[in-house]
Protein backbone atom coordinates (compact mmCIF):
# COMPACT_ATOMS: atom_id res chain seq x y z
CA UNK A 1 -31.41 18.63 -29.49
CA UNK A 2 -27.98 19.58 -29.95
CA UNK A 3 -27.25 23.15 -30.88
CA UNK A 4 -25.14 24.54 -33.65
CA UNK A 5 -23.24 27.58 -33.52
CA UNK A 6 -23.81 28.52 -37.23
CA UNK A 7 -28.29 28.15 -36.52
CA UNK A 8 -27.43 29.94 -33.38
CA UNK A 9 -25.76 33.26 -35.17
CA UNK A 10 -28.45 33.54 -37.89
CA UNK A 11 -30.96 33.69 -34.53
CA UNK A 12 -28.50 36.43 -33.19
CA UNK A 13 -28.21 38.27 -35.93
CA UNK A 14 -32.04 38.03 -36.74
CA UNK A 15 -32.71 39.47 -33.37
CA UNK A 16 -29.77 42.42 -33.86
CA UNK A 17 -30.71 43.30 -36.97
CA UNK A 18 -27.62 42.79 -38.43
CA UNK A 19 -26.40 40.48 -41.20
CA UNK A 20 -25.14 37.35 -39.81
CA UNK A 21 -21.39 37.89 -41.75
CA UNK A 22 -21.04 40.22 -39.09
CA UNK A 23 -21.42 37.84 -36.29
CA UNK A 24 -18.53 36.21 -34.76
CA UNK A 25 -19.26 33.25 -32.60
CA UNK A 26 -16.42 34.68 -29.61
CA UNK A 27 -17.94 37.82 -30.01
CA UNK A 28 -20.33 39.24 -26.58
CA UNK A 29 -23.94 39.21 -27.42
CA UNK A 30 -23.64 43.38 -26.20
CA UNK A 31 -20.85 43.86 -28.53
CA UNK A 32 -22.49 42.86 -31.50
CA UNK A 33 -25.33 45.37 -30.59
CA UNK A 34 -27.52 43.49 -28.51
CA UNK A 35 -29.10 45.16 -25.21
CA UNK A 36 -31.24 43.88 -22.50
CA UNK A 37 -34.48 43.97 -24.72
CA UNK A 38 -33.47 42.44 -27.37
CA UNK A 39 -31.95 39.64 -25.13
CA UNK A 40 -35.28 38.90 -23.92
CA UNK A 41 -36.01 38.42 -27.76
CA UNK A 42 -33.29 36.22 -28.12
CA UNK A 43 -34.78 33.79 -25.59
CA UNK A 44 -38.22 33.91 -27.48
CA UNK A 45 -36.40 33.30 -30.69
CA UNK A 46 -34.22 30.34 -29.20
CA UNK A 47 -37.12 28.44 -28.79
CA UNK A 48 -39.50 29.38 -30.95
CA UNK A 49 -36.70 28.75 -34.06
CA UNK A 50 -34.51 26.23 -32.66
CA UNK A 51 -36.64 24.96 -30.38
CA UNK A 52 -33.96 25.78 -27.33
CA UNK A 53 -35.37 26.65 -23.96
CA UNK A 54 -33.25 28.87 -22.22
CA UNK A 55 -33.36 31.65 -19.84
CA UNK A 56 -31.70 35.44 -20.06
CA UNK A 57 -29.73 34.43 -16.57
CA UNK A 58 -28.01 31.59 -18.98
CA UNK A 59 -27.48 33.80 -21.91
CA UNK A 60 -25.79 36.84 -19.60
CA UNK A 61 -23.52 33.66 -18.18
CA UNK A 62 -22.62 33.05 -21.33
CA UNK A 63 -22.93 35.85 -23.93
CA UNK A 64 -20.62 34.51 -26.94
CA UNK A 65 -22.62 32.04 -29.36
CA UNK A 66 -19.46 29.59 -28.91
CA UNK A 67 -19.46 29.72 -24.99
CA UNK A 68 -23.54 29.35 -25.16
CA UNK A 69 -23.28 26.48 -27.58
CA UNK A 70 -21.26 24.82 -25.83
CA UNK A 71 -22.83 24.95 -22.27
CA UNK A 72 -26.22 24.24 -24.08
CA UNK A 73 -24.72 21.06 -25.88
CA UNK A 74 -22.70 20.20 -22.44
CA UNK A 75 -26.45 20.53 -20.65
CA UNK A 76 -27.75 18.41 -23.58
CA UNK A 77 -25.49 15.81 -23.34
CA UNK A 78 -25.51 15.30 -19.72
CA UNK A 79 -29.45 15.08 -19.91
CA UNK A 80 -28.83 12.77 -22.54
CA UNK A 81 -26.87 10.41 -20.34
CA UNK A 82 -28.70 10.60 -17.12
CA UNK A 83 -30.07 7.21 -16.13
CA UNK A 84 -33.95 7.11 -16.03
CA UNK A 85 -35.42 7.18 -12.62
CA UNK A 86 -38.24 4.42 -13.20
CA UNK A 87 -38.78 4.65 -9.21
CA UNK A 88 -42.02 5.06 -7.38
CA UNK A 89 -42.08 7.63 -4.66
């Protein structure tokens, strides 16, 4: 499933408590007022809403909703592409 920044930002700002007009996607998770617990929200939220399974390692890597979209769609679409291994080990 391919994410999308603007789904993304109303998780963010869900999990802030903020309203998401206040959210810019360039903006550092911290910045907008997020901390270390409410990261581990975010990841809860991710999936549970969105149905994206990601860590808080991936989300410190990249904190902005445009840099984490984008590594999530990159991961997406290389998963996407992979050929199927229909071998027998």
């Amino acid at each position: 499933m391919m994410a999308h920044e603007q789904k993304v930002s109303q998780v963010v700002a869900e999990v802030i408590g903020i309203d998401v007009s206040e959210v810019d996607v360039d903006t550092n998770f911290f910045d907008l007022g997020g901390n270390s617990l409410l990261l581990i929200s975010l990841v809860d939220e991710l999936k549970s809403t969105l149905g994206i399974e990601t860590d808080i390692v991936t989300l410190l890597e990249f904190p902005t909703i445009e840099g984490f979209v984008a590594h999530w769609n990159a991961q997406q679409d290389g998963a996407d592409s992979a050929p199927a291994d229909h071998s027998r080990a």
